[in-house]
C-alpha atoms as a PDB file:
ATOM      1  CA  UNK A   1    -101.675 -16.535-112.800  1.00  0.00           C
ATOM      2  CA  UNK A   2    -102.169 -14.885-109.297  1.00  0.00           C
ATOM      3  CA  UNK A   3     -98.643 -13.643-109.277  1.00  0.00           C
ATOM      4  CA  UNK A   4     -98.401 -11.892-112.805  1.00  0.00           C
ATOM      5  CA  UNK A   5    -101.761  -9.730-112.069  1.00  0.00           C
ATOM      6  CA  UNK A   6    -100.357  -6.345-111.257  1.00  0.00           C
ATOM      7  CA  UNK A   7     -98.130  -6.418-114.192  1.00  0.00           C
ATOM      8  CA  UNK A   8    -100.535  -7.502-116.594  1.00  0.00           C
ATOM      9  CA  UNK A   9    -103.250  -5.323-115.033  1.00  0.00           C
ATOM     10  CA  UNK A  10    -100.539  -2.205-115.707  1.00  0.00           C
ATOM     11  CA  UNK A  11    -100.158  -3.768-119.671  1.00  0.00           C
ATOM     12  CA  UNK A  12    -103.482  -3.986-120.343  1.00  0.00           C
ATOM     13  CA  UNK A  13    -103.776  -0.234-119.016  1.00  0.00           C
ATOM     14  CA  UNK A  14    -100.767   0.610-121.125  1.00  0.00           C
ATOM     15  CA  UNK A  15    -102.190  -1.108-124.513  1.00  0.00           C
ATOM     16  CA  UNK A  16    -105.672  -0.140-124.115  1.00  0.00           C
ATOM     17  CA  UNK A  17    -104.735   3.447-123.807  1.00  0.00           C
ATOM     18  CA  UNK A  18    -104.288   3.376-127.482  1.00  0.00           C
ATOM     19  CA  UNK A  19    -106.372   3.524-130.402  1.00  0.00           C
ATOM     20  CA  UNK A  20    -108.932   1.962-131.082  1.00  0.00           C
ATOM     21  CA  UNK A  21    -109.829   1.167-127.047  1.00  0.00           C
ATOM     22  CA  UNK A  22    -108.649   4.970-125.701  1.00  0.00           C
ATOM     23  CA  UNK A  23    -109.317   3.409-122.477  1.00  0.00           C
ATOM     24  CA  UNK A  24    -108.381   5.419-119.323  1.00  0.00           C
ATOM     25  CA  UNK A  25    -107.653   2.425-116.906  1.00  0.00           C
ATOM     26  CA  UNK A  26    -108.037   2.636-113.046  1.00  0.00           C
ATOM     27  CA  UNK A  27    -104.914   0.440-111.597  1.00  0.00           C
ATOM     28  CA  UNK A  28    -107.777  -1.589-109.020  1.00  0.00           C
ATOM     29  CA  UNK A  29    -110.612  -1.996-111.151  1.00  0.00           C
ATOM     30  CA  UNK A  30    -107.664  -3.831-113.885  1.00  0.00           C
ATOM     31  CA  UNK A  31    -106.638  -6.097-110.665  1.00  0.00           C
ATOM     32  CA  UNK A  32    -110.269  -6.682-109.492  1.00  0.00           C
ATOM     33  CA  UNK A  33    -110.858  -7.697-113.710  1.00  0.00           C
ATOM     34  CA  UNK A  34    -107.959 -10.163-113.939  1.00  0.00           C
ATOM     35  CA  UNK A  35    -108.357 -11.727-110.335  1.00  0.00           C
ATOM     36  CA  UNK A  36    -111.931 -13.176-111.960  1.00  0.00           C
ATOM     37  CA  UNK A  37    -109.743 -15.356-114.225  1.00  0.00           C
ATOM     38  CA  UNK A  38    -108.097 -16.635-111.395  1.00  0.00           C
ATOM     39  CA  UNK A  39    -111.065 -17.699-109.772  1.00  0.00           C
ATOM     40  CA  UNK A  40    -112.361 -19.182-113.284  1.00  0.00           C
ATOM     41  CA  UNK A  41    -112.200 -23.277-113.546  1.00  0.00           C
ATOM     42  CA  UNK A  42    -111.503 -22.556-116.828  1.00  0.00           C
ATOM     43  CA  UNK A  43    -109.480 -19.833-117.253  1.00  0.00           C
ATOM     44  CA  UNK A  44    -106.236 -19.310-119.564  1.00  0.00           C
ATOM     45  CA  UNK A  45    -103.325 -17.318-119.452  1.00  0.00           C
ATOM     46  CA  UNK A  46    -101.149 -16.756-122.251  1.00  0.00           C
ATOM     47  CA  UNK A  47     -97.918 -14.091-121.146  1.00  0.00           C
ATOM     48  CA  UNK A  48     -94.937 -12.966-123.763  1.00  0.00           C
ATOM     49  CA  UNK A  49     -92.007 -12.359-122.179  1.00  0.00           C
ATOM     50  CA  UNK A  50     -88.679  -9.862-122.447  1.00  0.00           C
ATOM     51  CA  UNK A  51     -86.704 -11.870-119.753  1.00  0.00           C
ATOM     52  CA  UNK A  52     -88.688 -11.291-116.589  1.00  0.00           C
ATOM     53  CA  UNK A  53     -90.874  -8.554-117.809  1.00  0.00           C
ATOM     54  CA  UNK A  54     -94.685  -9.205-119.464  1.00  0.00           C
ATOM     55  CA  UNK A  55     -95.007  -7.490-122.769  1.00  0.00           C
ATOM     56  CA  UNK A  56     -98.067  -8.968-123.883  1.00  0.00           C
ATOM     57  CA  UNK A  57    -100.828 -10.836-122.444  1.00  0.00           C
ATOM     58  CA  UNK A  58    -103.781 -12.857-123.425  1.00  0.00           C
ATOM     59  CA  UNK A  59    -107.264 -14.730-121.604  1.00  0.00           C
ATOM     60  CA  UNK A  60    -109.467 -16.931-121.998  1.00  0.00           C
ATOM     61  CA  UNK A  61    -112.187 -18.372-120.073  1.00  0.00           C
ATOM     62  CA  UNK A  62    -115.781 -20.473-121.139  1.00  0.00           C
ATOM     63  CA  UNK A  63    -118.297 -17.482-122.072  1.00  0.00           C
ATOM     64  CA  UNK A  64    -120.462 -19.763-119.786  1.00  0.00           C
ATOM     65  CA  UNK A  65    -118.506 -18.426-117.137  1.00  0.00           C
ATOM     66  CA  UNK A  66    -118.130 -14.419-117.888  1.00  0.00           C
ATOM     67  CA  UNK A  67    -121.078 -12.136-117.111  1.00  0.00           C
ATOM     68  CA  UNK A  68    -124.372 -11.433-118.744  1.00  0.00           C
ATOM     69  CA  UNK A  69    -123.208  -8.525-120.632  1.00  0.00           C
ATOM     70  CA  UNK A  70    -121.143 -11.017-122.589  1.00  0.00           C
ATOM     71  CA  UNK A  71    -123.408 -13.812-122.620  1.00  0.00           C
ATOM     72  CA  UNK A  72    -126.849 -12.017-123.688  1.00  0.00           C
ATOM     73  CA  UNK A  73    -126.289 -11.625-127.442  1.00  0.00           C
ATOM     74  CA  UNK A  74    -124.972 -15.537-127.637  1.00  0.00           C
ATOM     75  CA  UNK A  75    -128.627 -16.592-126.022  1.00  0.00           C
ATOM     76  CA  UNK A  76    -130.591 -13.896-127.839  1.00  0.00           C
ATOM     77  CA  UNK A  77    -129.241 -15.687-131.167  1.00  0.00           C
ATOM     78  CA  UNK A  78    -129.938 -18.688-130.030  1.00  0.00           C
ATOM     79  CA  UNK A  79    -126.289 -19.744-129.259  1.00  0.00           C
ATOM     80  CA  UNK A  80    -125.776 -21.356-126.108  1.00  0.00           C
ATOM     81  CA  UNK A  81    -122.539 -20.078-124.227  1.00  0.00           C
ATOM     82  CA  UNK A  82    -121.561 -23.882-123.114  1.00  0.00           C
ATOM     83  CA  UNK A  83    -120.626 -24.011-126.795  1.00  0.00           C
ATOM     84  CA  UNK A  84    -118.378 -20.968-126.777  1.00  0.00           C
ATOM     85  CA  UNK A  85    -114.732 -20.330-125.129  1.00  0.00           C
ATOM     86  CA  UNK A  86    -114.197 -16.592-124.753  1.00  0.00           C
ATOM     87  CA  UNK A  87    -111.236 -15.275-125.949  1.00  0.00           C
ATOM     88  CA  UNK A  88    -111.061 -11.689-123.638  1.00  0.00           C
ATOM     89  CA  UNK A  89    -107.923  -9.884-124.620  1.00  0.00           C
ATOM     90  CA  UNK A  90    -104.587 -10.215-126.618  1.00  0.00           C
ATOM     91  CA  UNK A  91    -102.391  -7.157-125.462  1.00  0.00           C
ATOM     92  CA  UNK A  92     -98.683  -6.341-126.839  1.00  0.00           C
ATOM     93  CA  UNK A  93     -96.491  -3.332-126.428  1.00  0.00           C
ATOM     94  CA  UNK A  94     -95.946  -1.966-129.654  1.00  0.00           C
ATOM     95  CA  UNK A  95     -92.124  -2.685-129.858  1.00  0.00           C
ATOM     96  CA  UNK A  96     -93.037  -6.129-129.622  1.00  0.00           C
ATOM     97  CA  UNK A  97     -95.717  -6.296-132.315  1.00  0.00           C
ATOM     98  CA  UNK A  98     -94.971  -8.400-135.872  1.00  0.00           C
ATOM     99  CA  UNK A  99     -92.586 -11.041-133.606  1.00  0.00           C
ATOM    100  CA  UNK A 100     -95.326 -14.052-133.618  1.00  0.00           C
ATOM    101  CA  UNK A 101     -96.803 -13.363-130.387  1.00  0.00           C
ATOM    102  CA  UNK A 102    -100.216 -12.786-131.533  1.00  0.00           C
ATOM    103  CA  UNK A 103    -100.600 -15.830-133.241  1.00  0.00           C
ATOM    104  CA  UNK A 104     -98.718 -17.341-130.594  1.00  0.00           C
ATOM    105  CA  UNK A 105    -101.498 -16.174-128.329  1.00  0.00           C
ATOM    106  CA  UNK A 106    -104.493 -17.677-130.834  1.00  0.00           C
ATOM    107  CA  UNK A 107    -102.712 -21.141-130.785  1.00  0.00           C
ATOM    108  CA  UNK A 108    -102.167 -21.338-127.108  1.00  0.00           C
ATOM    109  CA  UNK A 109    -105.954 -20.258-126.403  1.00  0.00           C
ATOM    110  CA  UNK A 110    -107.375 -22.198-129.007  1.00  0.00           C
ATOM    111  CA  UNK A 111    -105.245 -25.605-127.814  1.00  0.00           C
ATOM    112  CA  UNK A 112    -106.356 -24.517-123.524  1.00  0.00           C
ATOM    113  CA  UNK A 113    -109.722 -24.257-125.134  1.00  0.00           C
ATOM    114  CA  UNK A 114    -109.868 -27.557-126.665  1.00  0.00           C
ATOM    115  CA  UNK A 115    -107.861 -28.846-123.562  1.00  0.00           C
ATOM    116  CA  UNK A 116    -110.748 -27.934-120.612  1.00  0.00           C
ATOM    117  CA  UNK A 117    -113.752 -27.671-122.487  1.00  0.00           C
ATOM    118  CA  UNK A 118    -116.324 -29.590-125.304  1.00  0.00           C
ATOM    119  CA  UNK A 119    -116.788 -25.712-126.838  1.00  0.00           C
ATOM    120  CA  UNK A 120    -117.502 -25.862-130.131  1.00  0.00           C
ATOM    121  CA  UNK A 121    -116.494 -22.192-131.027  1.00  0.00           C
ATOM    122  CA  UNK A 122    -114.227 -19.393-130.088  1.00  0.00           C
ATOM    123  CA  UNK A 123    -114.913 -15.912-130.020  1.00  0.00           C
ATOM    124  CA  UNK A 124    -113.666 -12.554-128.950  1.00  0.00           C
ATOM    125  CA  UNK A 125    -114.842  -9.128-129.368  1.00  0.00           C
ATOM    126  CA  UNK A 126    -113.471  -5.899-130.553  1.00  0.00           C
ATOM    127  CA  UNK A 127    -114.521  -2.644-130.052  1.00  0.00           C
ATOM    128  CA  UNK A 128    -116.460  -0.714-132.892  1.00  0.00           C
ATOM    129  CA  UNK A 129    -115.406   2.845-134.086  1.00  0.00           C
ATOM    130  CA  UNK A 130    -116.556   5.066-136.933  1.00  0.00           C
ATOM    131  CA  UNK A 131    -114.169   5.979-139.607  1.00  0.00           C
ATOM    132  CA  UNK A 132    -113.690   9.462-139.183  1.00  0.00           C
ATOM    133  CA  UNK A 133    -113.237   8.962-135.585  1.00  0.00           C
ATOM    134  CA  UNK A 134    -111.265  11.978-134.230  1.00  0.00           C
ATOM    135  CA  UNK A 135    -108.836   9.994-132.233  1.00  0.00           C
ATOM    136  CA  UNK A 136    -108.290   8.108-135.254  1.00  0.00           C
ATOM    137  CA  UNK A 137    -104.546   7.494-136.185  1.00  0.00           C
ATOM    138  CA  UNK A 138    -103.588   8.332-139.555  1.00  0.00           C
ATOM    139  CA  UNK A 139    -102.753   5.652-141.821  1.00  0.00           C
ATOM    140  CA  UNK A 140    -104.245   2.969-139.160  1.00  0.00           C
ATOM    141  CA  UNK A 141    -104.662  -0.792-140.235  1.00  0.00           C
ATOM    142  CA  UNK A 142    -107.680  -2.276-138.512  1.00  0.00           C
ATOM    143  CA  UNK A 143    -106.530  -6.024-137.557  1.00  0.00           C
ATOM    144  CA  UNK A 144    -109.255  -7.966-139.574  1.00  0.00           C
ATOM    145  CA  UNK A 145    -106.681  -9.354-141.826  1.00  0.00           C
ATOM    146  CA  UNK A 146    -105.050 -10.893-139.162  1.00  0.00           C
ATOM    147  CA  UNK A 147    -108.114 -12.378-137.386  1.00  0.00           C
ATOM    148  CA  UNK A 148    -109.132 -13.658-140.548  1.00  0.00           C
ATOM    149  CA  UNK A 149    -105.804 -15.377-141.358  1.00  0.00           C
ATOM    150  CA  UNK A 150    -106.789 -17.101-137.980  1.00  0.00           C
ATOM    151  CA  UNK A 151    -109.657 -18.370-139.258  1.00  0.00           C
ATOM    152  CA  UNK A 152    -112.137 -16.048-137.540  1.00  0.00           C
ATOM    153  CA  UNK A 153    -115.684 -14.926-138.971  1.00  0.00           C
ATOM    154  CA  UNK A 154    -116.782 -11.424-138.724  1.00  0.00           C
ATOM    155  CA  UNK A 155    -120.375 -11.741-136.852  1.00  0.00           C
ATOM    156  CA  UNK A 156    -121.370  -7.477-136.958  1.00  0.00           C
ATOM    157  CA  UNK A 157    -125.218  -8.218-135.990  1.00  0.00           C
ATOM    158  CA  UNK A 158    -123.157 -10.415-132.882  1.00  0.00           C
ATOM    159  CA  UNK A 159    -122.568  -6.770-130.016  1.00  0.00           C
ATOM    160  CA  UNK A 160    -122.145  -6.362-126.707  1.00  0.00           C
ATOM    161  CA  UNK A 161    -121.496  -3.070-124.999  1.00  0.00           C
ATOM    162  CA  UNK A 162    -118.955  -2.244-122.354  1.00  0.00           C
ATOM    163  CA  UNK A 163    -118.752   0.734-120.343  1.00  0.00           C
ATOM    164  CA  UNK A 164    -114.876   2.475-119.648  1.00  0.00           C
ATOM    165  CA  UNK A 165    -114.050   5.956-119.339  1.00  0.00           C
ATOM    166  CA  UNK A 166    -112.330   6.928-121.955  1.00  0.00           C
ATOM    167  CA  UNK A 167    -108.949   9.037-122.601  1.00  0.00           C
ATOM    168  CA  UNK A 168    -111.582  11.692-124.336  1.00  0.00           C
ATOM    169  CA  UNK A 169    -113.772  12.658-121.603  1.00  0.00           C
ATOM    170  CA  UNK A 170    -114.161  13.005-117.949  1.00  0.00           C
ATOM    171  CA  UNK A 171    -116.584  10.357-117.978  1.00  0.00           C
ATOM    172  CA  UNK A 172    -117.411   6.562-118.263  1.00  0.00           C
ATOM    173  CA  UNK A 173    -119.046   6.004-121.516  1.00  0.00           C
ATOM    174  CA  UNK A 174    -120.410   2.853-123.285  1.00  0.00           C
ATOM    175  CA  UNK A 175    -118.881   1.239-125.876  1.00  0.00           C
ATOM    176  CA  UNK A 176    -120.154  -0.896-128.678  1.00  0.00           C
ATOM    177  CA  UNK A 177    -118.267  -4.297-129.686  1.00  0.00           C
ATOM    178  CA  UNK A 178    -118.891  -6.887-132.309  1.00  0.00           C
ATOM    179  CA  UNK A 179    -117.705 -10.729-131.817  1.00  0.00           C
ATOM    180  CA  UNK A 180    -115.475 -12.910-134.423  1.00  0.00           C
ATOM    181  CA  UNK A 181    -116.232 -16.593-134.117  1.00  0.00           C
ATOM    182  CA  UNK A 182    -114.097 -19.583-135.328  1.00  0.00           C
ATOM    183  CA  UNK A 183    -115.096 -23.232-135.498  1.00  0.00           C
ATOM    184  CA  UNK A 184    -113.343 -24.939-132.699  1.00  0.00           C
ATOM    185  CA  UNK A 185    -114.161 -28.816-133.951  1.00  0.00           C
ATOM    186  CA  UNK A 186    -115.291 -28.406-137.170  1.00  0.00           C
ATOM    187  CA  UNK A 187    -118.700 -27.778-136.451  1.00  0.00           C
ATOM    188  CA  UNK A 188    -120.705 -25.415-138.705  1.00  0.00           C
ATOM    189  CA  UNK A 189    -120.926 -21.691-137.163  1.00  0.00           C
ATOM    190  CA  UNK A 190    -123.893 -20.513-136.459  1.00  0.00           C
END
């Protein structure tokens, strides 16, 4: 994993540049991010290749091990983050979208998931933006469809917020999320 972070931290700049994240990445900070995964016990990393090159990337880690920003709104709903495997980010380059790789990146994190941990759910986040955003592409498809064809739940009352300075403005601002949750091992979600 170690070898593949300056890459990856440069794709995840690349990807999250665009709508809906319009995240304006700092290089270090992106290295500093993915070199916590390395140090995670139970970390995952999922990479799509073109030959040597990464064009998409994906991570997952126990929420049991990520910070309190993440794990808050699991323990203030009564949710304890043992039970939950984090899925951070799935990241593509656009000319690489609609191949399989996204779903290739759900079934490798769900099967690492089940591999290192008793977690009964997964969940991710993804980042909330109004409508008539500004920045908002024209004719934009929101990925729900997909998520849900993954077998993820919508949970909208389920936010966190993140702060990253945005391609809008000069400054860092925070950002609201909402988490999707799927049943690992059949148990009920919560």
């Amino acid at each position: 994993m170690a070898a593949h972070l300056p890459a990856l931290a440069r794709l995840r700049m690349a990807v999250f540049r665009d709508w809906p994240y319009l995240y304006d990445g700092d290089l270090g900070w992106e290295e500093s991010y993915l070199a916590d995964y390395v140090r995670a016990p139970s970390a995952g990393l999922v990479v799509a290749f073109d030959g040597p090159d990464p064009v998409g990337c994906s991570t997952c880690v126990r929420l049991a091990e990520e910070d309190e920003g993440l794990t808050a709104p699991f323990l203030a709903r009564g949710i304890d983050p043992e039970r939950v495997f984090y899925f951070g980010e799935s990241v593509l380059l656009p000319a690489y979208r609609g191949s399989g790789a996204g779903v290739a990146f759900f079934t490798h994190r769900e099967a690492h998931a089940r591999a290192v941990s008793t977690c009964d759910y997964a969940a991710f986040c993804s980042v909330i933006r109004p409508p008539d955003h500004p920045l908002r592409p024209q004719g934009h498809v929101p990925l729900d469809a997909f998520w849900r064809r993954r077998g993820f739940t919508p949970y909208p009352d389920l936010q966190c917020t993140m702060t990253w300075k945005q391609i809008d403005g000069p400054d860092e601002v925070e950002n609201r999320l909402s988490f999707w949750l799927k049943s690992l091992t059949g148990a009920p979600l919560p």
